[in-house]
C-alpha atoms as a PDB file:
ATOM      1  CA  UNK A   1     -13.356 -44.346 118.775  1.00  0.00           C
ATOM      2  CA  UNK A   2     -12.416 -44.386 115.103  1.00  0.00           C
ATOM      3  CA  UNK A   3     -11.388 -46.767 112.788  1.00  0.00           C
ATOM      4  CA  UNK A   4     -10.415 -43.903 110.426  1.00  0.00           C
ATOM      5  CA  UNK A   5      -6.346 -43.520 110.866  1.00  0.00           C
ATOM      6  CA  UNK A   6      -6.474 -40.049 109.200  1.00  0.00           C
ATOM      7  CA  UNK A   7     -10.079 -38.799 110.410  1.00  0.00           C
ATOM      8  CA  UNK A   8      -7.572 -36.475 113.112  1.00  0.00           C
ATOM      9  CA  UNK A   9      -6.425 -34.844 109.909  1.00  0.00           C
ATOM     10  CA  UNK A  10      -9.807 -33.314 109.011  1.00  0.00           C
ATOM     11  CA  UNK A  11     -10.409 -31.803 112.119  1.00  0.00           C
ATOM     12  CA  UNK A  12      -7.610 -29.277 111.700  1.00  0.00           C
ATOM     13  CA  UNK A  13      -8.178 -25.967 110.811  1.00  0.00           C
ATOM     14  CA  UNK A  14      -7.812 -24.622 106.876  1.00  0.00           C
ATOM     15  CA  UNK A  15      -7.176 -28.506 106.116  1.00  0.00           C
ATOM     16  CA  UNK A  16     -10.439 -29.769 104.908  1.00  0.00           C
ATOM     17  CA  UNK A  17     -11.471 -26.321 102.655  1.00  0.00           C
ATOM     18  CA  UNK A  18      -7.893 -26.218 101.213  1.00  0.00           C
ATOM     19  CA  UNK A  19      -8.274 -29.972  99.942  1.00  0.00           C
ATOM     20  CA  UNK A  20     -11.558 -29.475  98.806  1.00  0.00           C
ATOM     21  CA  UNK A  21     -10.285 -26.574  96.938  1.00  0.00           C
ATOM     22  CA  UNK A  22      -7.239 -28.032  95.451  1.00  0.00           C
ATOM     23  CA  UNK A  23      -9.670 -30.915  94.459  1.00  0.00           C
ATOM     24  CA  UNK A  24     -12.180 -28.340  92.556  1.00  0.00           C
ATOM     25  CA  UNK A  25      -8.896 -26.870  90.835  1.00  0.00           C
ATOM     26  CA  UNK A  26      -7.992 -30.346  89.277  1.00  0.00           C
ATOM     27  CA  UNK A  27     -11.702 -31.125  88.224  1.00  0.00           C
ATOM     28  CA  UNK A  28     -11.822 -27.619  86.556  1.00  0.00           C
ATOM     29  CA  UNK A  29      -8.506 -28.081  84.780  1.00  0.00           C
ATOM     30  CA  UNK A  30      -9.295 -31.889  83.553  1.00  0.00           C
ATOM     31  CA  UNK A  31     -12.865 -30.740  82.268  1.00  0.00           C
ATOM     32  CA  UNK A  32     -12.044 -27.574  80.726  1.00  0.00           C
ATOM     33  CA  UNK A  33      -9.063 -28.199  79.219  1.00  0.00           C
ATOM     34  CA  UNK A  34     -10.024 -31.259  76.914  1.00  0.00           C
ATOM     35  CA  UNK A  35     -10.134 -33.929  78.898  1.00  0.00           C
ATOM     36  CA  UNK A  36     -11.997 -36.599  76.321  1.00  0.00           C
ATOM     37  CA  UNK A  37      -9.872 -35.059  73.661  1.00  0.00           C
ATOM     38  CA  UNK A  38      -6.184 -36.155  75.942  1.00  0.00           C
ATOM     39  CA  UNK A  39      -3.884 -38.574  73.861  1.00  0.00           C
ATOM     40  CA  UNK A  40      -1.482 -40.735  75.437  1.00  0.00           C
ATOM     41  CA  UNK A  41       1.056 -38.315  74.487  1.00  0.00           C
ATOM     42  CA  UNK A  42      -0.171 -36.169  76.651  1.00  0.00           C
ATOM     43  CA  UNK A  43      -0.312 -38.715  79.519  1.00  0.00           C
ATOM     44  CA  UNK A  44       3.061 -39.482  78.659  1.00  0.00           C
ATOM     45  CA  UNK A  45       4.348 -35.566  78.607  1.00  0.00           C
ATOM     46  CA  UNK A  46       2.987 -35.680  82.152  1.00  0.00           C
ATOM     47  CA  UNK A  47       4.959 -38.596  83.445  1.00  0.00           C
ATOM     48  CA  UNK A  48       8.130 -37.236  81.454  1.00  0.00           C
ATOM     49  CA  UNK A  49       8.088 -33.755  83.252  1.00  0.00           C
ATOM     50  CA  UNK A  50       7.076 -35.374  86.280  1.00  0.00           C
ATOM     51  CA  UNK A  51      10.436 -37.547  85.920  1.00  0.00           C
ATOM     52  CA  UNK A  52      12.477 -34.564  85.530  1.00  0.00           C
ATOM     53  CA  UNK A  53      11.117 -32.591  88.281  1.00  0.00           C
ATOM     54  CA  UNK A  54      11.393 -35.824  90.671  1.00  0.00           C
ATOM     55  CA  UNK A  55      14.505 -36.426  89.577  1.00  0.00           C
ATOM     56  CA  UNK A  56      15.623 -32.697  90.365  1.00  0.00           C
ATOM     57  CA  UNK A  57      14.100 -32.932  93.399  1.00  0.00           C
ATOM     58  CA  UNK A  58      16.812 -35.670  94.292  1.00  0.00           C
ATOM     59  CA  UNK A  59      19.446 -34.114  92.736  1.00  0.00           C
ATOM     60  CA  UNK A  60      19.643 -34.151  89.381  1.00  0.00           C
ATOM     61  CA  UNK A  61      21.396 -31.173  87.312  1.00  0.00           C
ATOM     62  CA  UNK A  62      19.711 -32.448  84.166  1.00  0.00           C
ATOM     63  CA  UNK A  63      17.251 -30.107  82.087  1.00  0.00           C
ATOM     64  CA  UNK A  64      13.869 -30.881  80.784  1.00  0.00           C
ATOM     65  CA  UNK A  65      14.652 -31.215  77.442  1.00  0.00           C
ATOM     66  CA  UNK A  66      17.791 -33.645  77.655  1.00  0.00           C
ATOM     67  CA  UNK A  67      15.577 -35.568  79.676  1.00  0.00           C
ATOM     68  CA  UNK A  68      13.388 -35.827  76.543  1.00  0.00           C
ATOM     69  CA  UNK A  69      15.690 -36.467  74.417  1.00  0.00           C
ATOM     70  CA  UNK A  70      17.001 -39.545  76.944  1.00  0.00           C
ATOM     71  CA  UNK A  71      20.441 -38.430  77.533  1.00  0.00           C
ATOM     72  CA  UNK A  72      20.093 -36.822  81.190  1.00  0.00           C
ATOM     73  CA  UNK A  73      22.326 -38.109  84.350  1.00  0.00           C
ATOM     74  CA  UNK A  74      21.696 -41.657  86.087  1.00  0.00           C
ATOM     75  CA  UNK A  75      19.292 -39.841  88.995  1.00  0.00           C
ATOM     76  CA  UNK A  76      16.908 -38.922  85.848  1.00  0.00           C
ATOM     77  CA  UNK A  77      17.313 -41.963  83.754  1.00  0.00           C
ATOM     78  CA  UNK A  78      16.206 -43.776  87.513  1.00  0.00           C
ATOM     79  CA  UNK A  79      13.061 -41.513  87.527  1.00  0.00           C
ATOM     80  CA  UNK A  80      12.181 -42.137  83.924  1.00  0.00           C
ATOM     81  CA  UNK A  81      12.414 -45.988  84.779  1.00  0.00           C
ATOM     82  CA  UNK A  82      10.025 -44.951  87.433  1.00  0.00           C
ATOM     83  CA  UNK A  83       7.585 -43.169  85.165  1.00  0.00           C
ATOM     84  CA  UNK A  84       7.688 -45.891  81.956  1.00  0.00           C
ATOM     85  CA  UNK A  85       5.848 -48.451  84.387  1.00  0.00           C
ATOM     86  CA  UNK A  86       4.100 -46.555  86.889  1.00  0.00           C
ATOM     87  CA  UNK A  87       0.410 -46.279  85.945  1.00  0.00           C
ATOM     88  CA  UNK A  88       0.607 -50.582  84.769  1.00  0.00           C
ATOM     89  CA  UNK A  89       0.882 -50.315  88.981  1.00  0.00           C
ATOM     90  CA  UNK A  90      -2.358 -48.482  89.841  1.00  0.00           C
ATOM     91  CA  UNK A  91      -4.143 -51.990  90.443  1.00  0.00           C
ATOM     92  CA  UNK A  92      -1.738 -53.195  92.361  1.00  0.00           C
ATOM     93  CA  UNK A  93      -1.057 -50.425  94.776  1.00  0.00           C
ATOM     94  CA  UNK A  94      -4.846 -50.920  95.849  1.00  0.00           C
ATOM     95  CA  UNK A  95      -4.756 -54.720  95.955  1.00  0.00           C
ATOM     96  CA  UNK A  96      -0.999 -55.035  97.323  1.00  0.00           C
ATOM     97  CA  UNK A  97       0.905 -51.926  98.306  1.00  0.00           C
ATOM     98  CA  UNK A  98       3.743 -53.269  99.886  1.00  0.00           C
ATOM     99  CA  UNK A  99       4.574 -55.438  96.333  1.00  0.00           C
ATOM    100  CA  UNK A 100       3.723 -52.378  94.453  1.00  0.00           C
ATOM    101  CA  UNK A 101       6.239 -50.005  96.909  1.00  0.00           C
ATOM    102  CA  UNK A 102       8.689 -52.734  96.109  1.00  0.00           C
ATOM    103  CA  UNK A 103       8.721 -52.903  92.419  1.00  0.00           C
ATOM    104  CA  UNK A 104       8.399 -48.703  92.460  1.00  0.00           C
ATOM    105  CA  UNK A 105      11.998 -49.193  94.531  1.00  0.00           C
ATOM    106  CA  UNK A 106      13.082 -51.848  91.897  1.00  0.00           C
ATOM    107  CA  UNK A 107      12.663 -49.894  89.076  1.00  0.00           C
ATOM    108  CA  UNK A 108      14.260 -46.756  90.879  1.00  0.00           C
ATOM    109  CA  UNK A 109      17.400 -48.561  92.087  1.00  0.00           C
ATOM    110  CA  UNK A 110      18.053 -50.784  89.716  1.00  0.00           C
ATOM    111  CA  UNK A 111      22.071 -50.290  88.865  1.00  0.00           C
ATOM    112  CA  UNK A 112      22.522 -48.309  92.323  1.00  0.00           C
ATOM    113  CA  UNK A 113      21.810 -51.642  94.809  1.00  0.00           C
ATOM    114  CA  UNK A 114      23.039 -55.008  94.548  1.00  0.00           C
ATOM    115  CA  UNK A 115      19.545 -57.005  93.272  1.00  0.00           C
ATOM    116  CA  UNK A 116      19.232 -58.445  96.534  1.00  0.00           C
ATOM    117  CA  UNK A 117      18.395 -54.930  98.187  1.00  0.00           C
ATOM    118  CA  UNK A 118      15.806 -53.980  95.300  1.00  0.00           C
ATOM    119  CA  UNK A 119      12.625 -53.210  96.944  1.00  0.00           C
ATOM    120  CA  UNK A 120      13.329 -54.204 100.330  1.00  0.00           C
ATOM    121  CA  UNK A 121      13.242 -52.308 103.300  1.00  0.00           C
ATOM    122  CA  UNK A 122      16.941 -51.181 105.034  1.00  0.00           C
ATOM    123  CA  UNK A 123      15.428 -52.883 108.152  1.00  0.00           C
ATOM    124  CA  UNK A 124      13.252 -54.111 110.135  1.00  0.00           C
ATOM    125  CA  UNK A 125      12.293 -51.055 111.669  1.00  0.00           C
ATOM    126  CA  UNK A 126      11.503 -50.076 107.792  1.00  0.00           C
ATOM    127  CA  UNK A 127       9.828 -53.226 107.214  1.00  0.00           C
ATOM    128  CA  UNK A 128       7.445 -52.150 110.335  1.00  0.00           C
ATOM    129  CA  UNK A 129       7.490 -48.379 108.265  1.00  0.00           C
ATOM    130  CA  UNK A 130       6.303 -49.889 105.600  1.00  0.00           C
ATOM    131  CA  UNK A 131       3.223 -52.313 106.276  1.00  0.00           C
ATOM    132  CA  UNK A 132       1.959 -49.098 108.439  1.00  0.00           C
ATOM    133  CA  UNK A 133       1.995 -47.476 105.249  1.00  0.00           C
ATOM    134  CA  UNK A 134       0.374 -50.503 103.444  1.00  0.00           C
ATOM    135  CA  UNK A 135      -2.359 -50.331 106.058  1.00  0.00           C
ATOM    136  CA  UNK A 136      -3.066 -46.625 105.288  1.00  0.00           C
ATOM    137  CA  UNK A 137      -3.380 -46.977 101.797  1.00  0.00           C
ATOM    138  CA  UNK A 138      -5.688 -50.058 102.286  1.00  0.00           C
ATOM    139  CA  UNK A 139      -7.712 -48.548 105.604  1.00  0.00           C
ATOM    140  CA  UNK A 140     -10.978 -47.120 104.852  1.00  0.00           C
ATOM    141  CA  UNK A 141     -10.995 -43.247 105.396  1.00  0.00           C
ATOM    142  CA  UNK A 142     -12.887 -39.867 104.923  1.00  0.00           C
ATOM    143  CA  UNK A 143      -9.809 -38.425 103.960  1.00  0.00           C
ATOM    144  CA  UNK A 144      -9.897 -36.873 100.243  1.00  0.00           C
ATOM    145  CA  UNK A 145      -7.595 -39.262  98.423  1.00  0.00           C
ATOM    146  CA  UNK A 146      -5.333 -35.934  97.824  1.00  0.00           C
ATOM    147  CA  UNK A 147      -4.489 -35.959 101.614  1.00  0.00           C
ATOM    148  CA  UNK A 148      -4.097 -39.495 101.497  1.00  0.00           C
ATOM    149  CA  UNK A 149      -1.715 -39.149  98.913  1.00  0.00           C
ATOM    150  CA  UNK A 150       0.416 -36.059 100.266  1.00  0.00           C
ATOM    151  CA  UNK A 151       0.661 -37.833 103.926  1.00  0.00           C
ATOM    152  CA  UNK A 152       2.118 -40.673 102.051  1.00  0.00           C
ATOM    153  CA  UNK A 153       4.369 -38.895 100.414  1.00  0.00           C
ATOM    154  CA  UNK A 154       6.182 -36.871 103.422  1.00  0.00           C
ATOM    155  CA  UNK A 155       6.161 -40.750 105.693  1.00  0.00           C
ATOM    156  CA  UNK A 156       8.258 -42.016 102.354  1.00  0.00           C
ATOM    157  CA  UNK A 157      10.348 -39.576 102.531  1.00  0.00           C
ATOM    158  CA  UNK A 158      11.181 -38.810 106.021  1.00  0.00           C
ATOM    159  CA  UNK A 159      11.139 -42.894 107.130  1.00  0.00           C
ATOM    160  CA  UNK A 160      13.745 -43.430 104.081  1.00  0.00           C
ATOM    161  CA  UNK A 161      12.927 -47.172 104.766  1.00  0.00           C
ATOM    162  CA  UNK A 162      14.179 -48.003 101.358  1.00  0.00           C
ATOM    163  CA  UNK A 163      18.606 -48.151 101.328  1.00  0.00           C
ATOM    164  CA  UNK A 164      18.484 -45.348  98.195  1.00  0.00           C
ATOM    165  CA  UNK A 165      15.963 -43.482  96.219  1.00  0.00           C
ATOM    166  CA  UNK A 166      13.464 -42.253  98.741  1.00  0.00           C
ATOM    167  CA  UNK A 167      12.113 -39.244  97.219  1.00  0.00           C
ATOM    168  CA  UNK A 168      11.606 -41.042  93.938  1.00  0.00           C
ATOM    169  CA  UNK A 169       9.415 -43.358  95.375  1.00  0.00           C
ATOM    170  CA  UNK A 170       7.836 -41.126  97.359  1.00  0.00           C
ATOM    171  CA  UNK A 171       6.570 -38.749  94.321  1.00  0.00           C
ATOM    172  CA  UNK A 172       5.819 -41.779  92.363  1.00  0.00           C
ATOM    173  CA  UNK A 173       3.201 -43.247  95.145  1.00  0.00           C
ATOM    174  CA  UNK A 174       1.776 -39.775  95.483  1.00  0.00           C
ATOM    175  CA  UNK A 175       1.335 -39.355  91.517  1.00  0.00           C
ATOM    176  CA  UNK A 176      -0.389 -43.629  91.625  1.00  0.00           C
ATOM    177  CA  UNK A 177      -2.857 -42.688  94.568  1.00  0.00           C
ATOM    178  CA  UNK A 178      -4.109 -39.956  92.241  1.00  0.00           C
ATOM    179  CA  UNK A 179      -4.523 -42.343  89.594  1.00  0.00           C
ATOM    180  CA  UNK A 180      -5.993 -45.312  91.410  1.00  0.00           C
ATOM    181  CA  UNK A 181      -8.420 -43.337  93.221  1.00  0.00           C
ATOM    182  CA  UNK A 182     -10.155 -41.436  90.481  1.00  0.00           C
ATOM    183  CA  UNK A 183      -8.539 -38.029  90.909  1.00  0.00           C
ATOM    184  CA  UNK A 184      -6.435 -38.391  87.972  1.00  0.00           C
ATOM    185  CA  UNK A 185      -6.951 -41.345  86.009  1.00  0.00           C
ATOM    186  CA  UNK A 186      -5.202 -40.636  82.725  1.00  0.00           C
ATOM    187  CA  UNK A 187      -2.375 -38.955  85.038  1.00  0.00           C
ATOM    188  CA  UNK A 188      -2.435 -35.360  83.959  1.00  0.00           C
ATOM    189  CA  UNK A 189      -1.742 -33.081  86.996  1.00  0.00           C
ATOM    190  CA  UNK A 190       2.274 -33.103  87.181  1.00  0.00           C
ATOM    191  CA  UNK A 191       2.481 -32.675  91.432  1.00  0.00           C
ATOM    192  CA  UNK A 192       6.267 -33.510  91.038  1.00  0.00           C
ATOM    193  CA  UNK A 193       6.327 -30.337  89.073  1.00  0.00           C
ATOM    194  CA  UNK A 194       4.572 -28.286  91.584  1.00  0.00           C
ATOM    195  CA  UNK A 195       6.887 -29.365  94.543  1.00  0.00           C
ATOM    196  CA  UNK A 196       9.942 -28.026  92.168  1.00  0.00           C
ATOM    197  CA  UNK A 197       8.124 -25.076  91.997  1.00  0.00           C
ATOM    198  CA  UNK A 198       7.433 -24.672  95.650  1.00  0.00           C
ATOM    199  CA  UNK A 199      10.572 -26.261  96.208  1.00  0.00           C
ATOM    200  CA  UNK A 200      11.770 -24.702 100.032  1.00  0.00           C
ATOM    201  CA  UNK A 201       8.356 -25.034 101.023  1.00  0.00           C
ATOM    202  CA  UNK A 202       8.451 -28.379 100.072  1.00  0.00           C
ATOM    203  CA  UNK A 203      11.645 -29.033 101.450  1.00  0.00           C
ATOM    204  CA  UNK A 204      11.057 -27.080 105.263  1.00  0.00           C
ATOM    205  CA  UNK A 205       7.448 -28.704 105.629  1.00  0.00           C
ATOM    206  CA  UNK A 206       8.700 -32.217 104.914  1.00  0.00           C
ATOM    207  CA  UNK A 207      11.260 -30.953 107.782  1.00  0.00           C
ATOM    208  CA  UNK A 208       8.637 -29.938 110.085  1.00  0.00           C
ATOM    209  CA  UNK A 209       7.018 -33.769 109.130  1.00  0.00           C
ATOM    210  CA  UNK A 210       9.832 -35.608 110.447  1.00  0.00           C
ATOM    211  CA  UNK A 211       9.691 -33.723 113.334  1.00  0.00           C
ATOM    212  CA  UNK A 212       6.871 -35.546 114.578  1.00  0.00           C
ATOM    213  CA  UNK A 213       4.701 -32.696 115.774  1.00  0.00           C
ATOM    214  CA  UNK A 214       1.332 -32.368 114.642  1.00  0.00           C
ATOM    215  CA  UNK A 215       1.839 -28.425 114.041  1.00  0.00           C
ATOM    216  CA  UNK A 216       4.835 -30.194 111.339  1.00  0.00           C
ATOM    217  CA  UNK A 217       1.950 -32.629 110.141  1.00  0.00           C
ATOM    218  CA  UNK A 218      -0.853 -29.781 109.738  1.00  0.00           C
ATOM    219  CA  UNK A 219       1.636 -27.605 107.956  1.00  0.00           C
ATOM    220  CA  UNK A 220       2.447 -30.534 105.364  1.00  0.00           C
ATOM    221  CA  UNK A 221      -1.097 -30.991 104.854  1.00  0.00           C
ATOM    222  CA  UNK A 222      -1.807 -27.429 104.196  1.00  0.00           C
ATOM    223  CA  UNK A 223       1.042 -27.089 101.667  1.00  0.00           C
ATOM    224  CA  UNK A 224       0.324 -30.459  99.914  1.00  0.00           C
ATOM    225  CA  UNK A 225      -2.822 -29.026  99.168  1.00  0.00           C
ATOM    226  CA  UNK A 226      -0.868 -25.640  97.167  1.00  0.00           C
ATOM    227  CA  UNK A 227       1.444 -28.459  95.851  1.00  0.00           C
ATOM    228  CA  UNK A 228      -1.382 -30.296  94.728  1.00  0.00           C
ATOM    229  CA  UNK A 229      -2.718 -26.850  92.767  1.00  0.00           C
ATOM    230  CA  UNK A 230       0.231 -25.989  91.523  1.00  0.00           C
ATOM    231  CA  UNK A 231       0.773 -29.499  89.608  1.00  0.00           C
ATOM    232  CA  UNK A 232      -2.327 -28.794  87.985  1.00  0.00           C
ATOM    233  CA  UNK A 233      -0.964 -25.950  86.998  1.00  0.00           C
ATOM    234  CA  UNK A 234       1.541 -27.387  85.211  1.00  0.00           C
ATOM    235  CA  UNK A 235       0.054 -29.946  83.627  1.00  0.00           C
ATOM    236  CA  UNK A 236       0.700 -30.137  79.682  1.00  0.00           C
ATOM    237  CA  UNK A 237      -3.452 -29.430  79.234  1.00  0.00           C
ATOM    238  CA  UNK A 238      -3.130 -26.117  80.893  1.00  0.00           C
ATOM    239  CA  UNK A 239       0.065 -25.809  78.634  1.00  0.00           C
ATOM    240  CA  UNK A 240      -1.783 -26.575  75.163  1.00  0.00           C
ATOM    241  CA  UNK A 241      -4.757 -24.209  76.383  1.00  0.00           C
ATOM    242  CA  UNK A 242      -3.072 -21.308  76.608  1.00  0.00           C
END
């Protein structure tokens, strides 16, 4: 018997070599593209194109650059919110999840929900959602913090225990786990970018996810892993490199 609550994961085929993989992309990309030489602009061109694509995701019609220049629709003004605070929250998401879940909600829904619905779940079935989640993030696993991540991710989004703004959420947690566990500290990969990209693969996996089937789970872990690659991809280093 294991303690490990995503030890299963690694024991299904393709899952383990694609992560390690993906993980061997990032490193590559981060080393050989400048990584001592990254400004915070850079960091912050990552989090801004991560805001759009998020935001798109969700249903924004706004472009990339009228998100730069600040006047795109409400959905991407909530993801920029998002974005301007997120990486202050990397402590916190390894000390307190559930507090740092709530202000990621917060800042997403702020003008959408009354106050008294910022950051707190729909339910109490999403209350119960929610400290499982909390208990993942704080468990002690095997599990490459990229998988970690990406099965955080799809249980945001397919629980919906927040009353708006899901998705957001969802792709901001995955973008902080990178962060707080040493994948990405300066936040360079844009994975937001590569599920627009792979964007009805993204959407049908997180389908077969909510399904509740572990051939739905092993498929989301195989194409978080191609997400994963494809945000590195589209990181403004590999941009400025070329």
């Amino acid at each position: 018997m294991t303690d490990d609550p995503l030890a299963w994961l690694l024991g299904l085929e393709g899952v383990p070599s694609a992560y390690a993989a993906a993980r061997d992309g990032i490193d590559v990309m981060l080393r050989d593209r400048g990584l001592r030489r990254t400004s915070p602009e850079t960091t912050a061109e990552s989090l801004l194109r991560g805001a759009h694509a998020s935001a798109v995701l969700e249903g924004s019609a706004s472009s990339l650059p009228e998100v730069r220049e600040g006047s795109g629709d409400a959905i991407a003004q909530d993801a920029l919110r998002v974005s301007a605070e997120l990486l202050s929250l990397a402590p916190l998401l390894d000390r307190s999840p559930l507090q740092a879940l709530a202000r990621i909600h917060a800042l997403a829904a702020a003008g959408s929900l009354p106050d008294e619905r910022l950051g707190r779940p729909r339910d109490d079935a999403a209350a119960e959602r929610l400290q499982g989640l909390a208990g993942l993030l704080t468990a002690s696993t095997s599990a490459p913090a990229l998988l970690v991540a990406a099965v955080v991710h799809a249980d945001l989004v397919t629980s919906a225990p927040f009353g708006s703004h899901n998705g957001i959420v969802a792709r901001a947690v995955e973008r902080l786990v990178l962060v707080a566990r040493g994948v990405d500290e300066k936040s360079l990969v844009v994975p937001e970018a590569g599920h627009l990209a792979l964007r009805p693969a993204y959407e049908s996996n997180l389908r077969g996810y909510a399904s509740g089937g572990a051939a739905g789970v092993h498929a989301w872990a195989l194409y978080g892993a191609e997400a994963f690659s494809a945000g590195a991809e589209a990181s403004p280093l590999r941009r400025e490199a070329d």
